[in-house]
Protein backbone atom coordinates (compact mmCIF):
# COMPACT_ATOMS: atom_id res chain seq x y z
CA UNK A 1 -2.26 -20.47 -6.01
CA UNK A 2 -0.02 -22.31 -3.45
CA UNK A 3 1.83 -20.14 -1.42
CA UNK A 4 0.75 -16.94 -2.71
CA UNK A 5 0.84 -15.28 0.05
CA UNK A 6 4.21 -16.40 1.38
CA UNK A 7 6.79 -13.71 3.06
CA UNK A 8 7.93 -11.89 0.08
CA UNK A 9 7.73 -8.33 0.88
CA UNK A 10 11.45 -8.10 2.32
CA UNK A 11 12.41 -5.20 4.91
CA UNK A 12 14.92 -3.25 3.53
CA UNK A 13 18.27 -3.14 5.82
CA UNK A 14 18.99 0.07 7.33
CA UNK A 15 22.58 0.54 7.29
CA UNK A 16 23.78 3.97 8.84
CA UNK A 17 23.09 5.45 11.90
CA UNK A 18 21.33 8.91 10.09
CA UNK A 19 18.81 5.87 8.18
CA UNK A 20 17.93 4.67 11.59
CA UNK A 21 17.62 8.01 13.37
CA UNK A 22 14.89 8.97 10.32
CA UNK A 23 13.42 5.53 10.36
CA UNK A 24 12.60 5.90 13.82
CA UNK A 25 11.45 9.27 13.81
CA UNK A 26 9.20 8.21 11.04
CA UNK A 27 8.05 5.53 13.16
CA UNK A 28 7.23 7.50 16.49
CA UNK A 29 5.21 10.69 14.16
CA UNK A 30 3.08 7.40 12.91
CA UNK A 31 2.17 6.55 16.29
CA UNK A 32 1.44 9.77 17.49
CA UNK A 33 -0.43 11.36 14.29
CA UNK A 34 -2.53 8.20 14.38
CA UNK A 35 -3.36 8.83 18.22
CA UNK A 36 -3.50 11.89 18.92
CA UNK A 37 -4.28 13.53 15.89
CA UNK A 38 -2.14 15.67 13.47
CA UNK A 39 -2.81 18.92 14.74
CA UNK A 40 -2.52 18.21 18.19
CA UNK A 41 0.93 16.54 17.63
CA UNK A 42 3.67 19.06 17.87
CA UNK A 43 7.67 18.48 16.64
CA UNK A 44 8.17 18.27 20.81
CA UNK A 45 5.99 15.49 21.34
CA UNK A 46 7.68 13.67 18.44
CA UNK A 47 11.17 14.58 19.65
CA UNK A 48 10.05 13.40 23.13
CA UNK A 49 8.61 10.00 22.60
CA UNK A 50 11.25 8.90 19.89
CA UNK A 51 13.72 10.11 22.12
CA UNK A 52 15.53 12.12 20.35
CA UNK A 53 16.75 15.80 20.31
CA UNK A 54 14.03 18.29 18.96
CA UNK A 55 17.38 19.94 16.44
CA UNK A 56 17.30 16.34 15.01
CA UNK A 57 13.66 16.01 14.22
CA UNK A 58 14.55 19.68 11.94
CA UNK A 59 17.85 18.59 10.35
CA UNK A 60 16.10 15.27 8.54
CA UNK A 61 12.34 17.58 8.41
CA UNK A 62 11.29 21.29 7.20
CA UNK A 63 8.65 20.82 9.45
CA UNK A 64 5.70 19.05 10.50
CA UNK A 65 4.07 18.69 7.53
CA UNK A 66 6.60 17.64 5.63
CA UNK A 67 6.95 14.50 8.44
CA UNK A 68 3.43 13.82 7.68
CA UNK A 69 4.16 13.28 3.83
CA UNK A 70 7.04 11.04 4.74
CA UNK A 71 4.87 9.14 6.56
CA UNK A 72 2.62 8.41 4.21
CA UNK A 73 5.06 8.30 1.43
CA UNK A 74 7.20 5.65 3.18
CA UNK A 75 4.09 3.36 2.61
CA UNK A 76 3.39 4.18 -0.93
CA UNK A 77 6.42 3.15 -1.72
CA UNK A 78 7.01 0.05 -0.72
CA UNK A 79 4.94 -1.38 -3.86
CA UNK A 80 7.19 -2.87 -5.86
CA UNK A 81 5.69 -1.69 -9.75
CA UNK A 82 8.75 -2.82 -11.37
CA UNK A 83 8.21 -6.52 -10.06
CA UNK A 84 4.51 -5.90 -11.41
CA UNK A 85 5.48 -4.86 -14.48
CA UNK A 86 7.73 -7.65 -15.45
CA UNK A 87 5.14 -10.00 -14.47
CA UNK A 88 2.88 -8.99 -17.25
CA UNK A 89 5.49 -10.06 -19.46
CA UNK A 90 6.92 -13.07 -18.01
CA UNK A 91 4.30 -14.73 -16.02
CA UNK A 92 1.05 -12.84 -17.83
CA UNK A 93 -1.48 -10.64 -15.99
CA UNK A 94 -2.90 -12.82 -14.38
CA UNK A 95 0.17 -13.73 -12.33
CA UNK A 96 1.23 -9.94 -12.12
CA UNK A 97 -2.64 -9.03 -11.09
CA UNK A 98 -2.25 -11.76 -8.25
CA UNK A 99 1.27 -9.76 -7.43
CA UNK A 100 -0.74 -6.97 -7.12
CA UNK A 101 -2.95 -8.34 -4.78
CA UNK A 102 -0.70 -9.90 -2.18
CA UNK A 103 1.38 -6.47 -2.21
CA UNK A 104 -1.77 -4.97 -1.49
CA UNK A 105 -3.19 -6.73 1.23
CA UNK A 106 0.30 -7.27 2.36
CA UNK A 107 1.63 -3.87 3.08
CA UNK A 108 -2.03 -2.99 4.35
CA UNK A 109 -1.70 -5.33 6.92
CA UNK A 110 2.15 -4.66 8.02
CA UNK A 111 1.03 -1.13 8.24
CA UNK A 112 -1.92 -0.35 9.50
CA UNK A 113 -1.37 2.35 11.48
CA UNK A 114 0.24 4.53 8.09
CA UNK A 115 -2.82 3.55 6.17
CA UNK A 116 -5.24 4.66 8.51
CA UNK A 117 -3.30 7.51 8.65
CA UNK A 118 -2.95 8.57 5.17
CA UNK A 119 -7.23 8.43 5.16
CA UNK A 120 -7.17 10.95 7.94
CA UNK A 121 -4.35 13.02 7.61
CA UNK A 122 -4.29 13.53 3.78
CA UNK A 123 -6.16 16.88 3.70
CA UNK A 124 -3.73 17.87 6.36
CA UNK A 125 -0.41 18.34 3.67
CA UNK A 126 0.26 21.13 1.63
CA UNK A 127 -1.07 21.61 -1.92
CA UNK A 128 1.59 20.36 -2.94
CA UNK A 129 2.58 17.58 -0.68
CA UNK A 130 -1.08 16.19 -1.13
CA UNK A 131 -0.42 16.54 -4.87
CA UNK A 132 2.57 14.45 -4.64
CA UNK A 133 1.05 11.25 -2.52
CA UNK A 134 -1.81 11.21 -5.38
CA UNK A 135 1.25 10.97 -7.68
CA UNK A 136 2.16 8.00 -6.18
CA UNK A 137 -1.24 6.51 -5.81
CA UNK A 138 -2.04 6.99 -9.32
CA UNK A 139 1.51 5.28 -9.97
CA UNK A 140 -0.06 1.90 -8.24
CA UNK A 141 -3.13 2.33 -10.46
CA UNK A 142 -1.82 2.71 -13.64
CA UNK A 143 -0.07 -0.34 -13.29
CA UNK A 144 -3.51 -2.25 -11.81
CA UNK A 145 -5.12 -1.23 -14.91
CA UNK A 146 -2.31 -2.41 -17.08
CA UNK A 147 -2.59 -5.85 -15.82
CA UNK A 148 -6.85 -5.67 -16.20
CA UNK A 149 -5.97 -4.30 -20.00
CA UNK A 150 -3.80 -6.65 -20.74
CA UNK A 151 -6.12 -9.38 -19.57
CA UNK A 152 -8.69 -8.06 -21.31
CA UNK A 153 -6.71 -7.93 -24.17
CA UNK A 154 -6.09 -11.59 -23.92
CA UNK A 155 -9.27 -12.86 -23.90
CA UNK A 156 -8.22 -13.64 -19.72
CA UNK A 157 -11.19 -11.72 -18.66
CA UNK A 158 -14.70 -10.15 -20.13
CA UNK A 159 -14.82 -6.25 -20.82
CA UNK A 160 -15.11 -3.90 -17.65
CA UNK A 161 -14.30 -0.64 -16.65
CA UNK A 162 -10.81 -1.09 -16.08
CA UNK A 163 -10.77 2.52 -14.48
CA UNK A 164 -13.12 1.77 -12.12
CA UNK A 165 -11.57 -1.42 -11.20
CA UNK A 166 -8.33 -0.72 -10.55
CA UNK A 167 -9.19 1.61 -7.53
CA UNK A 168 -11.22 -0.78 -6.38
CA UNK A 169 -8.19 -3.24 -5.87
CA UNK A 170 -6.26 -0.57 -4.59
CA UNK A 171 -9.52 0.19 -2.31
CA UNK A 172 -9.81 -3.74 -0.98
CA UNK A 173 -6.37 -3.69 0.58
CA UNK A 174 -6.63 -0.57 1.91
CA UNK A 175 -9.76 -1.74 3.77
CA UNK A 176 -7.90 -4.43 5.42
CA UNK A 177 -6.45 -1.15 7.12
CA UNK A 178 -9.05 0.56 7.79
CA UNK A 179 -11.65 -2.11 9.02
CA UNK A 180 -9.02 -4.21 10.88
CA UNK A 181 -10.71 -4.20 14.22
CA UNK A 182 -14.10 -5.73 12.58
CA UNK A 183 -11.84 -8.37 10.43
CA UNK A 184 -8.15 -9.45 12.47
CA UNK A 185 -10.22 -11.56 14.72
CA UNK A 186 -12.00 -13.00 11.83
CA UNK A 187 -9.67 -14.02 9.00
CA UNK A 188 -5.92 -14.42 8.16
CA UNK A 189 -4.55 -11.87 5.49
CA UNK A 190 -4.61 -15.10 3.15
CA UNK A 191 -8.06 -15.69 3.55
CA UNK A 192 -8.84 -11.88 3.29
CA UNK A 193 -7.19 -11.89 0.54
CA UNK A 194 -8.65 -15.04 -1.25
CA UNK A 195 -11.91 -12.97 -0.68
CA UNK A 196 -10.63 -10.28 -2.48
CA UNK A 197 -10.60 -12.50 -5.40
CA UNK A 198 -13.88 -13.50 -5.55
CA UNK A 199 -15.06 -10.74 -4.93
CA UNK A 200 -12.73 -8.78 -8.15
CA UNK A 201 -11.24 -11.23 -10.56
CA UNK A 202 -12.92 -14.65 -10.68
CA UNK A 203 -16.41 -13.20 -11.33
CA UNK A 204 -14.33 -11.50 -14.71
CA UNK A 205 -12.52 -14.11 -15.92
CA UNK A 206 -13.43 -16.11 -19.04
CA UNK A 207 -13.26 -19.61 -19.80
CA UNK A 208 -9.68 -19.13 -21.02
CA UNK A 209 -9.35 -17.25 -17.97
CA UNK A 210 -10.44 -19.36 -15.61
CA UNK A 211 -8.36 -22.18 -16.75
CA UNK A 212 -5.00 -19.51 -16.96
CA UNK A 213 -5.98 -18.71 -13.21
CA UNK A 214 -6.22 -22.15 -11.95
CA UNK A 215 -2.64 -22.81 -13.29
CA UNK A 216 -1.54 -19.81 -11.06
């Protein structure tokens, strides 16, 4: 358990000028959705506050909803499934469910203001725009409830509803988010997230579990 939470969620390196330009764009239509409100943010305001030209904002956007899915989507993202998914394998679910959980709570708390956002704004997209970001989502829980099958599977941890379960993980780091005002005051992200596991996985685990955990 030593250094799970450790800075391993790296920042990729925007190279060219056209990655920065969107980047920041990105960046500003975060900060005003999330104050404002969607609907009373226009492409102008955006363009304003970034600063850049309004022609700009169009040639890397259709329009404004399409900015909003960005948004959100360049949060989703981030999650690294592939690293998850290895785990299993290499390390066991446990280790990969732990992953999980630090990516979780991690990204939640580096970007609060896109997760609140995604919560309020969601029923703002398109049909299919909205469609998409649950595509994603559901992405991030299919590979929650691999790890809670496969540890099931294992004799790591008792039968549950793995369905359930896995939004509720995805739920937990969200809430870091969404609550922050009640909890940054009150605990790190570490020991947020070391209440996440109380509250989630040790409860579940079996003997053989609990012994697999502590080696973690």
């Amino acid at each position: 358990m030593a250094g799970l939470l450790a800075p391993t969620l790296e920042t990729a390196e925007i190279q060219t000028v056209p990655e920065m330009r969107r980047a920041q764009i990105i960046a500003t239509a975060v900060r005003l959705f999330s104050e404002k409100g969607y609907f009373q943010t226009t492409i102008e305001d955006i363009a304003n506050a970034a600063p850049v030209s309004k022609g700009l904002v169009y040639r890397y956007f259709k329009d404004k909803n399409e900015l909003l899915f960005f948004c959100m989507e360049h949060v989703l993202e981030k999650f690294d499934l592939d690293e998850a998914l290895s785990l299993i394998e290499s390390a066991g679910p446990l280790r990969a469910l732990l992953r999980v959980m630090e990516m979780q709570c991690s990204i939640a708390q580096e970007h609060v203001s896109e997760t609140v956002l995604a919560y309020r704004s969601t029923a703002d997209l398109s049909s299919d725009l909205a469609r998409q970001i649950k595509i994603l989502e559901s992405k991030t829980v299919r590979i929650i409830r691999q790890c809670l099958d496969s540890s099931i599977r294992q004799g790591l941890m008792v039968e549950i509803n793995t369905d359930i379960m896995a939004y509720q993980y995805v739920m937990y780091g969200h809430t870091w988010a969404l609550k922050n005002w009640a909890f940054r005051d009150r605990y790190s992200a570490k020991e947020y997230m070391n209440e996440g596991l109380n509250i989630l996985m040790k409860p579940f685990l079996t003997d053989k579990g609990r012994a697999e955990f502590a080696r973690q």
